[in-house]
PDB file of N, CA and C in Angstrom:
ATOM      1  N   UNK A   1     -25.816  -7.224   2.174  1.00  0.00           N
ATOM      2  CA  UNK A   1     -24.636  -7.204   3.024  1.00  0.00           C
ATOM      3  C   UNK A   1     -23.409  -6.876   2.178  1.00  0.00           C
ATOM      4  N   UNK A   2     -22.585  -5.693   2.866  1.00  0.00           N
ATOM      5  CA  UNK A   2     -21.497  -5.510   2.058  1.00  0.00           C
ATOM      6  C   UNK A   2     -20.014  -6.447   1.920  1.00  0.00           C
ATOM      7  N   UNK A   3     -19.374  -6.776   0.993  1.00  0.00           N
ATOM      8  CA  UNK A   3     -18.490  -7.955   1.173  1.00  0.00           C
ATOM      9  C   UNK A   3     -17.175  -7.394   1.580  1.00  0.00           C
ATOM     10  N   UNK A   4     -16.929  -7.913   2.725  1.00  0.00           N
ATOM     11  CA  UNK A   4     -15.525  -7.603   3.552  1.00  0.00           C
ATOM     12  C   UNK A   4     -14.357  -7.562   2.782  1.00  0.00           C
ATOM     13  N   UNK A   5     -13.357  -6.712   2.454  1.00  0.00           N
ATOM     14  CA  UNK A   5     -11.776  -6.534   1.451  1.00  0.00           C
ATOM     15  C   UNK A   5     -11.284  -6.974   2.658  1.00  0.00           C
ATOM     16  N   UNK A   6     -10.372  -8.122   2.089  1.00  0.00           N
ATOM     17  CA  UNK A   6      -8.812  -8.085   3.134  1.00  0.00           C
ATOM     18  C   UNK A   6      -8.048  -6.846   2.865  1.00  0.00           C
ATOM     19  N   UNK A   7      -7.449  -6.855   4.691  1.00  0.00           N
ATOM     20  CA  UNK A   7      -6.179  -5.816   4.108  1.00  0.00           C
ATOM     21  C   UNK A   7      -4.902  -6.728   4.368  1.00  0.00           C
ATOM     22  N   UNK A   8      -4.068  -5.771   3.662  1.00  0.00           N
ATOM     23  CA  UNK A   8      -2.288  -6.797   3.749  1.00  0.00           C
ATOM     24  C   UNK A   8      -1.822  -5.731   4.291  1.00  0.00           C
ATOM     25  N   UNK A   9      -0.317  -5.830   5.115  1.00  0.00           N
ATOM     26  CA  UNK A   9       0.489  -5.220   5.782  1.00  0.00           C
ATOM     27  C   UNK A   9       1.598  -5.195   4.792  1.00  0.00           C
ATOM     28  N   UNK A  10       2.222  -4.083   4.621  1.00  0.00           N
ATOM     29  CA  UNK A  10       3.000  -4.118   3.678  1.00  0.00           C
ATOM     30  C   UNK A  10       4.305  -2.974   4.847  1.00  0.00           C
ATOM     31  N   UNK A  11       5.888  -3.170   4.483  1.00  0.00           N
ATOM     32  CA  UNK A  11       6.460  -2.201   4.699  1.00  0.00           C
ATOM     33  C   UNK A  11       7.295  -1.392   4.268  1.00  0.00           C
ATOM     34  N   UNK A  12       7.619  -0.305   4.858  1.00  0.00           N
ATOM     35  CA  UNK A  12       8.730   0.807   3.666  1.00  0.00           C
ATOM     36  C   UNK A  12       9.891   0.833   4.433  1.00  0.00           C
ATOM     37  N   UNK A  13      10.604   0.438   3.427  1.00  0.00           N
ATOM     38  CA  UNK A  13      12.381   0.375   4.162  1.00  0.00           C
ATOM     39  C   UNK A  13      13.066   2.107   3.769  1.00  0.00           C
ATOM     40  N   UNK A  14      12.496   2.736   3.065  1.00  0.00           N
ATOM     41  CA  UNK A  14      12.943   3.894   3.176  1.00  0.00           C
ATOM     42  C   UNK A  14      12.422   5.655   3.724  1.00  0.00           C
ATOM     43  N   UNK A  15      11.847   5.290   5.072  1.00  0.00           N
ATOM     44  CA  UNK A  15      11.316   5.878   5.502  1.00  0.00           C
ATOM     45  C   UNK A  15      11.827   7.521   6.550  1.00  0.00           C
ATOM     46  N   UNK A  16      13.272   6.957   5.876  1.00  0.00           N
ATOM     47  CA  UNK A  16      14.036   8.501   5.935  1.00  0.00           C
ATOM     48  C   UNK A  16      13.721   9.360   4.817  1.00  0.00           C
ATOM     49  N   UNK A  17      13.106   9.089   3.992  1.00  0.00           N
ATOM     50  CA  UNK A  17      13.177   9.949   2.727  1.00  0.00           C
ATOM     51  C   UNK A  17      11.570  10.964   3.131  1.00  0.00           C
ATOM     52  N   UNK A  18      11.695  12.271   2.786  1.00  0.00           N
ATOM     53  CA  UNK A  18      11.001  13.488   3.196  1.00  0.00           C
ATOM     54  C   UNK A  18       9.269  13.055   2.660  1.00  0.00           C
ATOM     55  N   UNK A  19       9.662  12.224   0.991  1.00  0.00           N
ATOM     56  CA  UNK A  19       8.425  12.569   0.449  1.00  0.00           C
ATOM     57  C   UNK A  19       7.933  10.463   0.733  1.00  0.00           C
ATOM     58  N   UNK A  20       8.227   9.759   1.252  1.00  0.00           N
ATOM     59  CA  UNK A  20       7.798   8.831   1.188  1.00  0.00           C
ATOM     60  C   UNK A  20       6.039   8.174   1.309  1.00  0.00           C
ATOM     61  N   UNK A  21       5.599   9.275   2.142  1.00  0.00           N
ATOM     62  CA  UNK A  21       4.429   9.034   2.319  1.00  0.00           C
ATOM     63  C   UNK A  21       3.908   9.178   1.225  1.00  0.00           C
ATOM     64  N   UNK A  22       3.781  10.780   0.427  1.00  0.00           N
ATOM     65  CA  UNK A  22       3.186  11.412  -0.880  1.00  0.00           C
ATOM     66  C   UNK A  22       3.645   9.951  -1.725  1.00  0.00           C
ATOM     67  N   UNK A  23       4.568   9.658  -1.934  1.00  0.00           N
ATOM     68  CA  UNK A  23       4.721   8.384  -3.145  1.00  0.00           C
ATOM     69  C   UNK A  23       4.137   7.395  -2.724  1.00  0.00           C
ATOM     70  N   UNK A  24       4.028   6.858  -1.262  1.00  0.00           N
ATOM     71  CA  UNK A  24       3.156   5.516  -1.408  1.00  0.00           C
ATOM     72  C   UNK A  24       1.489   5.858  -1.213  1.00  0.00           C
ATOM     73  N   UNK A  25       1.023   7.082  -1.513  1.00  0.00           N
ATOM     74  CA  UNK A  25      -0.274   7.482  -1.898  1.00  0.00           C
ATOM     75  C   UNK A  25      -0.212   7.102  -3.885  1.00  0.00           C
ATOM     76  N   UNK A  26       0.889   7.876  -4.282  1.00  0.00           N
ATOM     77  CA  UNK A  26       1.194   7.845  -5.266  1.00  0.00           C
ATOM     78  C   UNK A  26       0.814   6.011  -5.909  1.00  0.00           C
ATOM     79  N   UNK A  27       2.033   5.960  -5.807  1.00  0.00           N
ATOM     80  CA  UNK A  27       2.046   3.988  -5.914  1.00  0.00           C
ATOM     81  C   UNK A  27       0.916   3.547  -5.968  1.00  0.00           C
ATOM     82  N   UNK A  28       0.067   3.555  -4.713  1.00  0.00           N
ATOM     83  CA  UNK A  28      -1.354   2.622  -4.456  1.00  0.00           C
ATOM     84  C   UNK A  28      -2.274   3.226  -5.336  1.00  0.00           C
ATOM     85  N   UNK A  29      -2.286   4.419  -6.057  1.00  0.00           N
ATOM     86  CA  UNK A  29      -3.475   5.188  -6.361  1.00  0.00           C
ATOM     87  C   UNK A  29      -3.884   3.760  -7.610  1.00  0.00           C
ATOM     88  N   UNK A  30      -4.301   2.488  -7.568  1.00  0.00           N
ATOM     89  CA  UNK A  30      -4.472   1.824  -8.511  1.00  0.00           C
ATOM     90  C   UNK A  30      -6.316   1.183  -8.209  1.00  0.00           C
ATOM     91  N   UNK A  31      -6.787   0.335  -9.543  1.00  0.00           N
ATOM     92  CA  UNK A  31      -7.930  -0.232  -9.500  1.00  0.00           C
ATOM     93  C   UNK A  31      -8.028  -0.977  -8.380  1.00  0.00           C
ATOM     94  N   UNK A  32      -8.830  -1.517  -7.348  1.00  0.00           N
ATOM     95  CA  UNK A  32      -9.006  -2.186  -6.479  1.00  0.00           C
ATOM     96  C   UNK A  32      -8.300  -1.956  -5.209  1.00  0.00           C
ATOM     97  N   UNK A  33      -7.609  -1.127  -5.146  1.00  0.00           N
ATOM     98  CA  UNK A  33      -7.424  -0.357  -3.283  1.00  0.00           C
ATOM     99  C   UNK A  33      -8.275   0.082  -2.767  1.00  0.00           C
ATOM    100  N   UNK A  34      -9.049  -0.139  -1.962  1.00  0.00           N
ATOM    101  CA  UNK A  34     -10.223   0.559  -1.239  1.00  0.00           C
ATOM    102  C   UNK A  34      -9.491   1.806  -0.342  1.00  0.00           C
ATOM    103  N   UNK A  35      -8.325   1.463   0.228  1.00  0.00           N
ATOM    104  CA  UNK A  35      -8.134   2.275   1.625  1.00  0.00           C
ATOM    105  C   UNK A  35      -6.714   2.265   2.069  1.00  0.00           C
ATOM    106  N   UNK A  36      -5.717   3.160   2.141  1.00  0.00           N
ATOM    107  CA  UNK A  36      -4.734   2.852   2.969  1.00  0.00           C
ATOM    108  C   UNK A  36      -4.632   3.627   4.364  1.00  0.00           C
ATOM    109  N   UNK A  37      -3.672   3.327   5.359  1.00  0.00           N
ATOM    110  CA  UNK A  37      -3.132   3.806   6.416  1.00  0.00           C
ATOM    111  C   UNK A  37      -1.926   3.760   6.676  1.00  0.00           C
ATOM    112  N   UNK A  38      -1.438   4.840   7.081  1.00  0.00           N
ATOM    113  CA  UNK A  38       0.383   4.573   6.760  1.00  0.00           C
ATOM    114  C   UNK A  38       0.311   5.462   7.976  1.00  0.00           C
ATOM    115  N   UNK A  39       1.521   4.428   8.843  1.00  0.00           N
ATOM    116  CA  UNK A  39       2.396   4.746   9.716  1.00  0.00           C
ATOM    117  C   UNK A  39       3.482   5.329  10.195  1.00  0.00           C
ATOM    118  N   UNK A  40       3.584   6.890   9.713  1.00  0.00           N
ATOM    119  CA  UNK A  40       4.912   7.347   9.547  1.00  0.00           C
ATOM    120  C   UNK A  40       5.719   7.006  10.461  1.00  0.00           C
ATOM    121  N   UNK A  41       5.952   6.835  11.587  1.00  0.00           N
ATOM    122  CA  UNK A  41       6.866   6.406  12.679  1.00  0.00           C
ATOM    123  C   UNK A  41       7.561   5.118  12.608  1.00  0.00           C
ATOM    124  N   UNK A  42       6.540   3.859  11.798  1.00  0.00           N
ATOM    125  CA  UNK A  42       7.748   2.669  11.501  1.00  0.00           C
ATOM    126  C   UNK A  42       7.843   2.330  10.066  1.00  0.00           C
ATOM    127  N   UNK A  43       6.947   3.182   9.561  1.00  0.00           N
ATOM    128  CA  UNK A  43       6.955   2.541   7.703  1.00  0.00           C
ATOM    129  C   UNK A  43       6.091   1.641   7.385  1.00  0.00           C
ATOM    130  N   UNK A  44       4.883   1.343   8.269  1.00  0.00           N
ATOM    131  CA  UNK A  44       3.598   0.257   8.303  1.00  0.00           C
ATOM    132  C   UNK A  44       2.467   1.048   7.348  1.00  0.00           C
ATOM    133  N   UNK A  45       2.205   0.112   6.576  1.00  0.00           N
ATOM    134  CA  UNK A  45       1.315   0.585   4.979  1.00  0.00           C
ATOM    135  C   UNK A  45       0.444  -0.303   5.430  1.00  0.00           C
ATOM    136  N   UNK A  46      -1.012   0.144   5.674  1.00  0.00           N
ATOM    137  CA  UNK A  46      -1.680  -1.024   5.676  1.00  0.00           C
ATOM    138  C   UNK A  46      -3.013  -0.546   4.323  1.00  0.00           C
ATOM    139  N   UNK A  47      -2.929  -1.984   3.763  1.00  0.00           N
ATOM    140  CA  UNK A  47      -3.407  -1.461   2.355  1.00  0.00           C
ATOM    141  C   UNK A  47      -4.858  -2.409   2.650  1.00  0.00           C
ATOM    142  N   UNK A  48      -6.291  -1.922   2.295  1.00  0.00           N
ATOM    143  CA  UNK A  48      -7.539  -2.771   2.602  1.00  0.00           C
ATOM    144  C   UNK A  48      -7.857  -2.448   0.834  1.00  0.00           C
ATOM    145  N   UNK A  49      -7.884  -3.658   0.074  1.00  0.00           N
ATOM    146  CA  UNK A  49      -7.749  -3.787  -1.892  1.00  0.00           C
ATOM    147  C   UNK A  49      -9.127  -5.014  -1.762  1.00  0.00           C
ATOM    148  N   UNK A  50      -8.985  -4.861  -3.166  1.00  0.00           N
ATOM    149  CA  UNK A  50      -9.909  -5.539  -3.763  1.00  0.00           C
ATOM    150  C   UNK A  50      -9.416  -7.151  -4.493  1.00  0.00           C
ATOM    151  N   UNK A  51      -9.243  -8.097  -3.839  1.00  0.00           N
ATOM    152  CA  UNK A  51      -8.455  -9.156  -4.616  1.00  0.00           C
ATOM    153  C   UNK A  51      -8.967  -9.329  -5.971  1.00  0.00           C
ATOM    154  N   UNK A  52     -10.028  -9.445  -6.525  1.00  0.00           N
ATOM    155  CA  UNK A  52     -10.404  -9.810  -7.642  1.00  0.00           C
ATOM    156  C   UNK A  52      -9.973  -8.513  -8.841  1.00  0.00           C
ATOM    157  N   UNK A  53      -9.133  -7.502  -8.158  1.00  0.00           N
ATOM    158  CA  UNK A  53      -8.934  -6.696  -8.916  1.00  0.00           C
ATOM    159  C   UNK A  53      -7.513  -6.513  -8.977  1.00  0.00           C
ATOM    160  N   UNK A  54      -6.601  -6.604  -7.789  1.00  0.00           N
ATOM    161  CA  UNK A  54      -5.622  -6.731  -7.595  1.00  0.00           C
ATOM    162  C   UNK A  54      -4.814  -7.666  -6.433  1.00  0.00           C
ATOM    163  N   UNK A  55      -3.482  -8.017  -6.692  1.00  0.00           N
ATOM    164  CA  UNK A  55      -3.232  -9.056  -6.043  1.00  0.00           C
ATOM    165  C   UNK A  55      -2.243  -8.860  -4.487  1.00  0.00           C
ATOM    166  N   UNK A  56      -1.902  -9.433  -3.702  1.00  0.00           N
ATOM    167  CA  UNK A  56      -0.961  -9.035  -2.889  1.00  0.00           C
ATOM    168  C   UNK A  56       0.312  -8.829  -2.887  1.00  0.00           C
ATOM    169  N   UNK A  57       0.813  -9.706  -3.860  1.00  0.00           N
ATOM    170  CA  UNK A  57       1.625 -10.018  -4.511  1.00  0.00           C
ATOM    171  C   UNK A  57       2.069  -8.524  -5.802  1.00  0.00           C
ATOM    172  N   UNK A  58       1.081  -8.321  -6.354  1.00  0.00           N
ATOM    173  CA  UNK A  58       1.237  -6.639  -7.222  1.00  0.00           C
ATOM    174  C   UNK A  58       1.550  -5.864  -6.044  1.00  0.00           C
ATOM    175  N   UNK A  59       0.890  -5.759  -4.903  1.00  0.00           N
ATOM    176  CA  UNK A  59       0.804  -4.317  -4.056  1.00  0.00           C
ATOM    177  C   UNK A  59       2.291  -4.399  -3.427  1.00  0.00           C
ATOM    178  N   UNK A  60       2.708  -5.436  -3.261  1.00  0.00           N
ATOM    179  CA  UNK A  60       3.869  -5.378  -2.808  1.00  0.00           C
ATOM    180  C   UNK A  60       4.980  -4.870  -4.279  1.00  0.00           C
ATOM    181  N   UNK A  61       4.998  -5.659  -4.907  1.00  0.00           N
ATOM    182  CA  UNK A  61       5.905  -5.623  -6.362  1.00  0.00           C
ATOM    183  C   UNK A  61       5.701  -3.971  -6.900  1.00  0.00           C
ATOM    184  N   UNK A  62       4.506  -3.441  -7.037  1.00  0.00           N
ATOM    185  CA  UNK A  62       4.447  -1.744  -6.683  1.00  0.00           C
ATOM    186  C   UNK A  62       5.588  -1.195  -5.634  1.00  0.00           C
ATOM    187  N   UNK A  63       5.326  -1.813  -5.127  1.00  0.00           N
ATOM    188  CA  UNK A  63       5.712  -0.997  -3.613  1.00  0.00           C
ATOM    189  C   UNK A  63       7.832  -0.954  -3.864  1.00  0.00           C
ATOM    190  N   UNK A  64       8.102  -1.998  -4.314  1.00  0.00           N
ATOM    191  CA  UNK A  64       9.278  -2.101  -4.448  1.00  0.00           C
ATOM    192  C   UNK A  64      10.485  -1.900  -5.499  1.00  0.00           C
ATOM    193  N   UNK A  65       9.248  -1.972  -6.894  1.00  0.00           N
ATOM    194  CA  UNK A  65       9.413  -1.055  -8.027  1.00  0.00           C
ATOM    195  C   UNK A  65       9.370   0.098  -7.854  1.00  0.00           C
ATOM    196  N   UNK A  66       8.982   0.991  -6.969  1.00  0.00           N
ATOM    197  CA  UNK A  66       9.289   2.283  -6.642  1.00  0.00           C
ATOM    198  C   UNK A  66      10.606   2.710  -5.603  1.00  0.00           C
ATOM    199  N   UNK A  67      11.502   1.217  -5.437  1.00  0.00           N
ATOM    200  CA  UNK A  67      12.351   1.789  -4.499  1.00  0.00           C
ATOM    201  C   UNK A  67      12.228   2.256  -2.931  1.00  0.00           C
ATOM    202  N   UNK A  68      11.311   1.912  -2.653  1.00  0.00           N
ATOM    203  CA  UNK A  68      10.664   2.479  -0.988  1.00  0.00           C
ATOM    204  C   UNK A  68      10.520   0.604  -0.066  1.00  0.00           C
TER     205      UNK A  68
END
């Protein structure tokens, strides 16, 4: 049986900007993300990771170290 990843909801406050999507591909490209889905219409990142590899707490702190 395969073991279920949580996902976290994460969001982008700068979702006027042209390339925002390309950077939060960018950003996540890390160890233990299985999967994202991004919502261009409200800025909804939904990230499905690997906890034992990375934390919720990083994916966000990524997310905001990049300014988005």
């Amino acid at each position: 049986m395969e073991k279920q990843l949580p996902w976290t909801t994460l969001w982008v406050d700068s979702i006027d900007r042209r390339d925002w999507i390309e950077r939060v591909k960018q950003i996540f490209d890390l160890p233990g993300v299985e999967e994202l889905r991004v919502n261009k219409d409200n800025g909804e990142v939904r990230v499905n990771y690997d906890p034992s590899q990375v934390t919720m707490f990083q994916l966000s702190a990524h997310l905001r170290a990049a300014g988005l």
